[in-house]
C-alpha atoms as a PDB file:
ATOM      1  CA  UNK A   1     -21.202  12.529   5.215  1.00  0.00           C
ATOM      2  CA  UNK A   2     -19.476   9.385   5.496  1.00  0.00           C
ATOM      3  CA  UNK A   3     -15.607   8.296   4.901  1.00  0.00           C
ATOM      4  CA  UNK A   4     -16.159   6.590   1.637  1.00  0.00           C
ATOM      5  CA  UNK A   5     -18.071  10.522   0.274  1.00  0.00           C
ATOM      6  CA  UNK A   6     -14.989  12.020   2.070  1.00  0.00           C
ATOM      7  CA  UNK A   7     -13.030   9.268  -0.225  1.00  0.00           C
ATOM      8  CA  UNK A   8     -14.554  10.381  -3.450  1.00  0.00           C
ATOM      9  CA  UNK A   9     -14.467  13.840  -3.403  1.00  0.00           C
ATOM     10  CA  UNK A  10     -10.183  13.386  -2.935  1.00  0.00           C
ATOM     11  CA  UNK A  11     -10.267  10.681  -5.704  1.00  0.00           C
ATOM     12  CA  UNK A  12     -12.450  13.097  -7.955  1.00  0.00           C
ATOM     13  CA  UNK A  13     -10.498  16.712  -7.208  1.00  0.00           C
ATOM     14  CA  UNK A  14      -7.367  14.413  -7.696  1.00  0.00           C
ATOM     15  CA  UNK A  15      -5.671  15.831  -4.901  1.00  0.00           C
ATOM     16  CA  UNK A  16      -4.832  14.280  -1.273  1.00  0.00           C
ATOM     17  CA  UNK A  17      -2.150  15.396   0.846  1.00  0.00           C
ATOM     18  CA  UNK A  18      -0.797  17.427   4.171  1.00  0.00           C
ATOM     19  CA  UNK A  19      -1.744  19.738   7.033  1.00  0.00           C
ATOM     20  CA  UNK A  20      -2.722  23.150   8.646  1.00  0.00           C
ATOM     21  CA  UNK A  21      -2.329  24.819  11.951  1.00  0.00           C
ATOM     22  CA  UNK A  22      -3.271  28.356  13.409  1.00  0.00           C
ATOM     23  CA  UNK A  23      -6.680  28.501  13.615  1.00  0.00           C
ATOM     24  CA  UNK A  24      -7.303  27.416  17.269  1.00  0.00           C
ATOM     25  CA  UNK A  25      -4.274  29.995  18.062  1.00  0.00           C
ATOM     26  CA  UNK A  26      -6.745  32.479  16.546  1.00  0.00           C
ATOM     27  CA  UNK A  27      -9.498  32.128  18.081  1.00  0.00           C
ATOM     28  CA  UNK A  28      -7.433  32.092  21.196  1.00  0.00           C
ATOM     29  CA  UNK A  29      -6.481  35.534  20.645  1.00  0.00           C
ATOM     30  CA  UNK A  30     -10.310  36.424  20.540  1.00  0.00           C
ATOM     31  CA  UNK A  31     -10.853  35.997  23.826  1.00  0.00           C
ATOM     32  CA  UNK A  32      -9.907  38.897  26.099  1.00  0.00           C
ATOM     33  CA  UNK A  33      -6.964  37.861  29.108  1.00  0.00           C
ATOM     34  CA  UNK A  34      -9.435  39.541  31.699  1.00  0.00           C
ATOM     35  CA  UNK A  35     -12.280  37.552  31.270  1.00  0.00           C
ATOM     36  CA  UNK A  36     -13.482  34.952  33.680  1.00  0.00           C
ATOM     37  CA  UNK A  37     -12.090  31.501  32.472  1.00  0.00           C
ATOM     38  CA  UNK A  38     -14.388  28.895  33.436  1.00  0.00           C
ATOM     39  CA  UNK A  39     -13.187  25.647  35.617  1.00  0.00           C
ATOM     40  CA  UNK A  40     -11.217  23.221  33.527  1.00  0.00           C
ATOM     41  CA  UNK A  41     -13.820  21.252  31.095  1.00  0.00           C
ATOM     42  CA  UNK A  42     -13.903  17.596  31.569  1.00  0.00           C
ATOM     43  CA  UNK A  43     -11.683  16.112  28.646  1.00  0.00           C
ATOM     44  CA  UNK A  44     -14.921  14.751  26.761  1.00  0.00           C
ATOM     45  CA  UNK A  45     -16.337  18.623  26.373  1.00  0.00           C
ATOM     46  CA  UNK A  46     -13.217  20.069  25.686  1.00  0.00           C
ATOM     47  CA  UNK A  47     -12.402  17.562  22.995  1.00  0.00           C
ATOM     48  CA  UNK A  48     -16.239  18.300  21.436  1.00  0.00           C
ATOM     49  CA  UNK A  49     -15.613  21.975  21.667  1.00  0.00           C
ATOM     50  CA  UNK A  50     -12.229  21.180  19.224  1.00  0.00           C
ATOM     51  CA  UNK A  51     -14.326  18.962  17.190  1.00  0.00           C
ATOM     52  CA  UNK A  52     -16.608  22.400  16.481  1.00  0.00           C
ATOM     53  CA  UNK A  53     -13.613  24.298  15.663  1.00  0.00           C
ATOM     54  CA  UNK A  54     -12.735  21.470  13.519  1.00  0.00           C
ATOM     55  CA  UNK A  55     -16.545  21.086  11.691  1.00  0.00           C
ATOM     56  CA  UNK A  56     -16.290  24.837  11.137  1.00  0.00           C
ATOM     57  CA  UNK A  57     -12.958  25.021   9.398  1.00  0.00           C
ATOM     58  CA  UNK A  58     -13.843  21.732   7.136  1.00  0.00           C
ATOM     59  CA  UNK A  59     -17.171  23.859   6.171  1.00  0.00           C
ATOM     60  CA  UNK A  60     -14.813  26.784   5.388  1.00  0.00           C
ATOM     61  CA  UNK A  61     -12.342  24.726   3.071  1.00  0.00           C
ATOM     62  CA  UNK A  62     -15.490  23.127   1.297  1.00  0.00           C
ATOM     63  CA  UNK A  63     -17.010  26.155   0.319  1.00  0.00           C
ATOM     64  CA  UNK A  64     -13.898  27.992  -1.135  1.00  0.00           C
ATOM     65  CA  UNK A  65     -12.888  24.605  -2.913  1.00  0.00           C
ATOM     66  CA  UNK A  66     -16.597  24.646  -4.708  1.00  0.00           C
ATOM     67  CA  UNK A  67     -15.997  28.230  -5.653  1.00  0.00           C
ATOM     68  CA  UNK A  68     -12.632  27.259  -7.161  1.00  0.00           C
ATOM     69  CA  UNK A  69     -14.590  23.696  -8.993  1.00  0.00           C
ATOM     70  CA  UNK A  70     -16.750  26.670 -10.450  1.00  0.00           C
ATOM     71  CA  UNK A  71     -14.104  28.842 -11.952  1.00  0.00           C
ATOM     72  CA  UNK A  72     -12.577  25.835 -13.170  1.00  0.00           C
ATOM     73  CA  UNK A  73     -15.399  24.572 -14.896  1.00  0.00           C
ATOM     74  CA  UNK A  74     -15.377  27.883 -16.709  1.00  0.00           C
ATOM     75  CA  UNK A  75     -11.981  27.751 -17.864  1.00  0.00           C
ATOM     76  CA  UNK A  76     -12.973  24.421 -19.453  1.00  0.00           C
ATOM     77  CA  UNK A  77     -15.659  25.238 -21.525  1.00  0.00           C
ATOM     78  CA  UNK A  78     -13.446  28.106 -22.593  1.00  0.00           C
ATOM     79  CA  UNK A  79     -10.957  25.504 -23.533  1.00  0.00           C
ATOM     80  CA  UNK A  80     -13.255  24.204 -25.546  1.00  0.00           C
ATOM     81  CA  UNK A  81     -14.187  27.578 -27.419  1.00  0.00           C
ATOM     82  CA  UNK A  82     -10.310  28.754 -27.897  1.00  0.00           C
ATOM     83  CA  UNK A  83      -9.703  25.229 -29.396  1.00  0.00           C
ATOM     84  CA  UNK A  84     -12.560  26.309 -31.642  1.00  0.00           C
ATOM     85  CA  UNK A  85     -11.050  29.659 -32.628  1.00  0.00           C
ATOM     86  CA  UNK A  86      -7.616  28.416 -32.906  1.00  0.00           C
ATOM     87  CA  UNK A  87      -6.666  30.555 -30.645  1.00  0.00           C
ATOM     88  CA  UNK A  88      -3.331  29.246 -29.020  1.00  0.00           C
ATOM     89  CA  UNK A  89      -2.401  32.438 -26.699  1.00  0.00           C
ATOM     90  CA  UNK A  90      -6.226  32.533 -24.798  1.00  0.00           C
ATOM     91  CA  UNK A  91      -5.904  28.407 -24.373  1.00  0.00           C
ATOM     92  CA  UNK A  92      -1.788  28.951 -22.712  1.00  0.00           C
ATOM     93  CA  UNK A  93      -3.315  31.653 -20.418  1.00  0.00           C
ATOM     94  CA  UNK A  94      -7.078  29.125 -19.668  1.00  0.00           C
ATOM     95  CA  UNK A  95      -3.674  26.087 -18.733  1.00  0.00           C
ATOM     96  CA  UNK A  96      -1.914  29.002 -16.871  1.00  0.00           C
ATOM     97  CA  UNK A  97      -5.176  29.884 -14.803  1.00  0.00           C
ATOM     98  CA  UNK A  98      -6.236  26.820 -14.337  1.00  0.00           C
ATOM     99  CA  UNK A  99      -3.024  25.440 -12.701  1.00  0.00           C
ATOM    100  CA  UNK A 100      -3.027  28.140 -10.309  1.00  0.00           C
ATOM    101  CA  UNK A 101      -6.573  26.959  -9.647  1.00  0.00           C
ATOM    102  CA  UNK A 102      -5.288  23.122  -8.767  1.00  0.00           C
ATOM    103  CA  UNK A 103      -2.601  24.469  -6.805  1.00  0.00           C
ATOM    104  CA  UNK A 104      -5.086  26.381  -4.079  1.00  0.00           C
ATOM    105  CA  UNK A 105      -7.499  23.310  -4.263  1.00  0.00           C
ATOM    106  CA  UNK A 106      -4.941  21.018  -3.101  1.00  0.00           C
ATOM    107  CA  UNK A 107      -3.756  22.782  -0.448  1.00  0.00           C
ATOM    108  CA  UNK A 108      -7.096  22.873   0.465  1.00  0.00           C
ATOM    109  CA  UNK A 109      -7.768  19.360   0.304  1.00  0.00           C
ATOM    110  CA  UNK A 110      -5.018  19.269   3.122  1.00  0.00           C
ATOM    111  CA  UNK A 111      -6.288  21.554   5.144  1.00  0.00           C
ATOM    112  CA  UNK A 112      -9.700  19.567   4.571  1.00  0.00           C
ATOM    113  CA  UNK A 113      -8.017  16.119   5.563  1.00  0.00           C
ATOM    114  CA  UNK A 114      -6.393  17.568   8.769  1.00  0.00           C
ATOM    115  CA  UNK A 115      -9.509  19.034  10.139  1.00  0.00           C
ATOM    116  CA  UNK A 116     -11.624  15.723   9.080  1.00  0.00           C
ATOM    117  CA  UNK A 117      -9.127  14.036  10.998  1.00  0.00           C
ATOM    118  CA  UNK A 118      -8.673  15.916  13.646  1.00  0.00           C
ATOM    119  CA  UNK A 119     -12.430  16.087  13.872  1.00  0.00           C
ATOM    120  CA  UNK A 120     -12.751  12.576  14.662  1.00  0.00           C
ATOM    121  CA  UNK A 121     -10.015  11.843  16.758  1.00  0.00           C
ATOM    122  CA  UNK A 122     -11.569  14.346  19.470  1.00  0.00           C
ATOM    123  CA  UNK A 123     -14.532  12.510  18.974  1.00  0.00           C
ATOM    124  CA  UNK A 124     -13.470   9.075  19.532  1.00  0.00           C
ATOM    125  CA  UNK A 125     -14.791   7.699  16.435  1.00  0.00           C
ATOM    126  CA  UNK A 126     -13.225   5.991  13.279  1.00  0.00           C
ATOM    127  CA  UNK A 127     -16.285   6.973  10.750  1.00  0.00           C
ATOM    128  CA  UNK A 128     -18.842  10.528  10.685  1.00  0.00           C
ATOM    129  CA  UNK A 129     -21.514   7.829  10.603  1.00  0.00           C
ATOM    130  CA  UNK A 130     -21.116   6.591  14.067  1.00  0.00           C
ATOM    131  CA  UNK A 131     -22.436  10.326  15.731  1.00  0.00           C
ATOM    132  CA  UNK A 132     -25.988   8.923  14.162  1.00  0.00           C
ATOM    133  CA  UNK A 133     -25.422   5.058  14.617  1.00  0.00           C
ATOM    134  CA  UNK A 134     -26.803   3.309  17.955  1.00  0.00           C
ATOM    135  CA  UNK A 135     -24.363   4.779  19.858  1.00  0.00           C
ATOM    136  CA  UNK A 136     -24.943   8.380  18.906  1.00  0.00           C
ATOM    137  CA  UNK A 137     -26.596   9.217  22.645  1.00  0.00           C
ATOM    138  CA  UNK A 138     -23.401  11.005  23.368  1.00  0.00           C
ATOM    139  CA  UNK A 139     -23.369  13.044  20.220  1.00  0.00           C
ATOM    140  CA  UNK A 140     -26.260  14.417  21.117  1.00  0.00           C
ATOM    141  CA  UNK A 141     -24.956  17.872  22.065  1.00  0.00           C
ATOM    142  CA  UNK A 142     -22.480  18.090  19.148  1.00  0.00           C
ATOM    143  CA  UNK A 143     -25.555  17.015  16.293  1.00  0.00           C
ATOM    144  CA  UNK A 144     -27.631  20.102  18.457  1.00  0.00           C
ATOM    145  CA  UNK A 145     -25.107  22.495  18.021  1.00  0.00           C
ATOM    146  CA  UNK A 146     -23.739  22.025  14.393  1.00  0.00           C
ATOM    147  CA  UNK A 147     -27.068  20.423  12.917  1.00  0.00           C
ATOM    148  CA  UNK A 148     -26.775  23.472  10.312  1.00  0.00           C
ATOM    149  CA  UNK A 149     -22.806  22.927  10.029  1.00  0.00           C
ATOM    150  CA  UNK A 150     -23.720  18.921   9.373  1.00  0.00           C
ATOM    151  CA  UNK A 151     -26.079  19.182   6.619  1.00  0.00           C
ATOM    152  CA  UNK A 152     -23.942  22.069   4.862  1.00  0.00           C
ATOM    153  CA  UNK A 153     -21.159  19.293   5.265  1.00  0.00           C
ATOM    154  CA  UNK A 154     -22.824  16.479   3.053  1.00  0.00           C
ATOM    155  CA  UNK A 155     -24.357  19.416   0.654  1.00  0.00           C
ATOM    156  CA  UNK A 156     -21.041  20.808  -0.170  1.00  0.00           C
ATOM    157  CA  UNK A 157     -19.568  17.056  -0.641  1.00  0.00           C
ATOM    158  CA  UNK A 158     -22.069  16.352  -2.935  1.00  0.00           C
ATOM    159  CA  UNK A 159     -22.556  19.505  -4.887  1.00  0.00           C
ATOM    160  CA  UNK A 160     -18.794  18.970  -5.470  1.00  0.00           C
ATOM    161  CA  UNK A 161     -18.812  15.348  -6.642  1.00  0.00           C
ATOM    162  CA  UNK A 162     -21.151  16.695  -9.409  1.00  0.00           C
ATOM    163  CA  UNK A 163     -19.167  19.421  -9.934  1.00  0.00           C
ATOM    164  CA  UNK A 164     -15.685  17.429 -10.351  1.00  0.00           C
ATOM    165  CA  UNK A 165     -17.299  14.599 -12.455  1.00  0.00           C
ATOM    166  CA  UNK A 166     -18.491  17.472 -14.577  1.00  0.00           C
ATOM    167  CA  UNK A 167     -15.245  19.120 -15.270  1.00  0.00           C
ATOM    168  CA  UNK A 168     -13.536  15.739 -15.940  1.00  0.00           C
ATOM    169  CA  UNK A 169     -16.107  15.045 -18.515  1.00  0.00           C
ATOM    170  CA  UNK A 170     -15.236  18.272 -20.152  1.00  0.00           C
ATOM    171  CA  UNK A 171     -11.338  18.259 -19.683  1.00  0.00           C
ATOM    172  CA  UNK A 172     -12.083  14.619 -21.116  1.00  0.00           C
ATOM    173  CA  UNK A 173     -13.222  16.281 -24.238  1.00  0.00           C
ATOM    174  CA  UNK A 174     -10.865  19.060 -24.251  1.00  0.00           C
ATOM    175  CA  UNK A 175      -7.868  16.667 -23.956  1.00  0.00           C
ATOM    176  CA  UNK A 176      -8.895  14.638 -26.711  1.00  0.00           C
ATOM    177  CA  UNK A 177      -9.204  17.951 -29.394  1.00  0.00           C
ATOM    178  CA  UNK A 178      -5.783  18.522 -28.237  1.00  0.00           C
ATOM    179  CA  UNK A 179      -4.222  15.423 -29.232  1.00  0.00           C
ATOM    180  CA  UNK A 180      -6.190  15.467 -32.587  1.00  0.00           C
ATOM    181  CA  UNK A 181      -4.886  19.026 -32.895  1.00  0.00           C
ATOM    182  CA  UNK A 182      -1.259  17.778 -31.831  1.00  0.00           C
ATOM    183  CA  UNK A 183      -1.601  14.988 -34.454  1.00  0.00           C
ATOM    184  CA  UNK A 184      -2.541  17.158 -36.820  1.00  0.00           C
ATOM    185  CA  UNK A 185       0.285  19.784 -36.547  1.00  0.00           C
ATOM    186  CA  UNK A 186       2.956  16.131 -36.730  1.00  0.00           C
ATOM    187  CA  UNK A 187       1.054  15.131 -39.703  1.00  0.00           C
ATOM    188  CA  UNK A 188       1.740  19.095 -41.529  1.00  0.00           C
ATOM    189  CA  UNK A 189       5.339  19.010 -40.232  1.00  0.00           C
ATOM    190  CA  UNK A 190       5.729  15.755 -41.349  1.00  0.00           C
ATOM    191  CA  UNK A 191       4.597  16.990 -45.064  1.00  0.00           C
ATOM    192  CA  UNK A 192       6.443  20.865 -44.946  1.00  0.00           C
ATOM    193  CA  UNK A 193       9.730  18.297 -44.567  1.00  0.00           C
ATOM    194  CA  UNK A 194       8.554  16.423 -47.038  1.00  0.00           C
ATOM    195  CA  UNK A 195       8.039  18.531 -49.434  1.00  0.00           C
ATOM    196  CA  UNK A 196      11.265  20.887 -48.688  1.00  0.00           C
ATOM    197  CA  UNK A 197      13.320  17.307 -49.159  1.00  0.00           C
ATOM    198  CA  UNK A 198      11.642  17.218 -52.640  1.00  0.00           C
ATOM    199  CA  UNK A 199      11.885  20.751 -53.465  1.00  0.00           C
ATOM    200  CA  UNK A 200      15.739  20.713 -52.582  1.00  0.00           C
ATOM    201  CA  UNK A 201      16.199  17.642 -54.507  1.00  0.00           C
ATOM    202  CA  UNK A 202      15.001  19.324 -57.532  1.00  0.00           C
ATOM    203  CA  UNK A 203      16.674  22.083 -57.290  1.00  0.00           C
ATOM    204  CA  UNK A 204      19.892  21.093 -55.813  1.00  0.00           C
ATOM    205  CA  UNK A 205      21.846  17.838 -56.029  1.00  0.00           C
ATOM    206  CA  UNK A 206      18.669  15.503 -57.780  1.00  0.00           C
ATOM    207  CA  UNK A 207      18.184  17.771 -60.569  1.00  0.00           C
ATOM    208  CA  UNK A 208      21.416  20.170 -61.945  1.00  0.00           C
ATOM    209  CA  UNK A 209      20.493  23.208 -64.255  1.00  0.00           C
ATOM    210  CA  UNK A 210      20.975  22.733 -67.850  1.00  0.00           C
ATOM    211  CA  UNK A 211      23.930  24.744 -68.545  1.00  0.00           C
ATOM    212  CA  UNK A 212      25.639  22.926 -65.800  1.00  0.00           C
ATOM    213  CA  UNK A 213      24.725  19.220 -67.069  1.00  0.00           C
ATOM    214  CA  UNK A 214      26.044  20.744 -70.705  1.00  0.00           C
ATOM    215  CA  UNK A 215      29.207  21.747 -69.019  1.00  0.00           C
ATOM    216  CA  UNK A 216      30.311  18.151 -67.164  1.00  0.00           C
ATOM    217  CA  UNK A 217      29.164  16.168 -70.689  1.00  0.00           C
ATOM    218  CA  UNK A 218      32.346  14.689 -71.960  1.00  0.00           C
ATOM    219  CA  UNK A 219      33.309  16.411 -75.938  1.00  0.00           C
ATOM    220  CA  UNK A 220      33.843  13.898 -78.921  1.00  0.00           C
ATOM    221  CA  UNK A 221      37.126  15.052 -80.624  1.00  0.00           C
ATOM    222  CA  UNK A 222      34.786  15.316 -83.433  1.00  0.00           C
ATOM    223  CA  UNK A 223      32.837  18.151 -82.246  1.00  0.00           C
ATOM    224  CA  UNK A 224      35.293  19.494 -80.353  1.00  0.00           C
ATOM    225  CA  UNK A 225      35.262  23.383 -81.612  1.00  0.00           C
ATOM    226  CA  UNK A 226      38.389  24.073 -80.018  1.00  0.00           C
ATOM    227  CA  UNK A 227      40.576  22.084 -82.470  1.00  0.00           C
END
């Protein structure tokens, strides 16, 4: 996976941002205090042995954030089959879940982010291509180890490009029912007034019951019963 994939999955998921911590503290904690701690690594293998850690947790992060691109695509098409049904509560709760959905996927993003950078700053390299450029020798060790952790890298990148260009074709569509639903509902309001205005003017102030028109008509002295 290169910079520009890791790029377009943040410009497709629509979220970028942040940091994590705690996992290296973890695994830490694995390892029992009596057991034989091998001499100090040289600072190259050390900083390869983070860059694992790091591969690992970005792998992690991926997966769940597919998993969430899934259930989100399901809430969309649901979208689309409440808007059907006029049914306004089920389409509140599909906004409700869904923004609880974007919430967890951007802090995921973050997490991602960290990791990916972390992950090449112990490296030494400004791009994931360079570990198979001409100047991979060194890599060698690291592409060995995590050659399973490396393709599921670039598979989960690209199953979730498809996934998020997907769901913005169908929130796409959802989003545009809504405004012609919207418009609608200003159009009907726009009318009810309407016709209240019309209804009150003939029955109010526009138009006066008979009786009361009879009463404010001035008498000729000639017709005037009274006298």
């Amino acid at each position: 996976m290169s910079d520009h994939e890791v790029v377009a999955v943040k410009r497709e998921t629509k979220a970028v941002r942040g940091a994590t911590s705690g996992a290296d503290n973890a695994v830490a904690a694995a390892i029992p205090a009596t057991a034989a701690m091998p001499a100090a690594m040289p600072a190259a293998d050390a900083n390869t042995a983070a860059a694992d850690t790091s591969l690992q947790r970005m792998n992690a992060a991926l997966r769940r954030k597919l998993s969430l691109l899934r259930d989100m695509q399901s809430y969309s098409e649901q979208a689309g089959t409440f808007i059907d049904e006029d049914n306004v509560e089920q389409l509140g709760n599909v906004f409700i879940e869904k923004q609880g959905l974007i919430e967890e996927i951007d802090y995921l993003d973050r997490q991602f982010l960290s990791d990916f950078d972390g992950f090449k700053s112990d490296l030494g390299i400004c791009s994931l291509d360079e570990i198979y450029g001409p100047d991979s020798v060194r890599f060698g060790g690291l592409r060995e180890r995590n050659a399973a952790g490396l393709r599921d890298l670039r598979a989960y990148t690209s199953e979730i490009l498809g996934l998020a260009r997907k769901i913005e074709s169908l929130e796409s569509g959802v989003n545009k029912r809504i405004k012609k639903l919207r418009d609608d509902l200003t159009a009907d309001l726009a009318r009810i007034r309407r016709q209240k205005q019309v209804s009150g003017f003939y029955a109010g102030d526009g138009a006066q019951p008979q009786s009361r028109r009879n009463a404010e008509l001035p008498t000729h002295p000639k017709f005037d019963s009274k006298k």
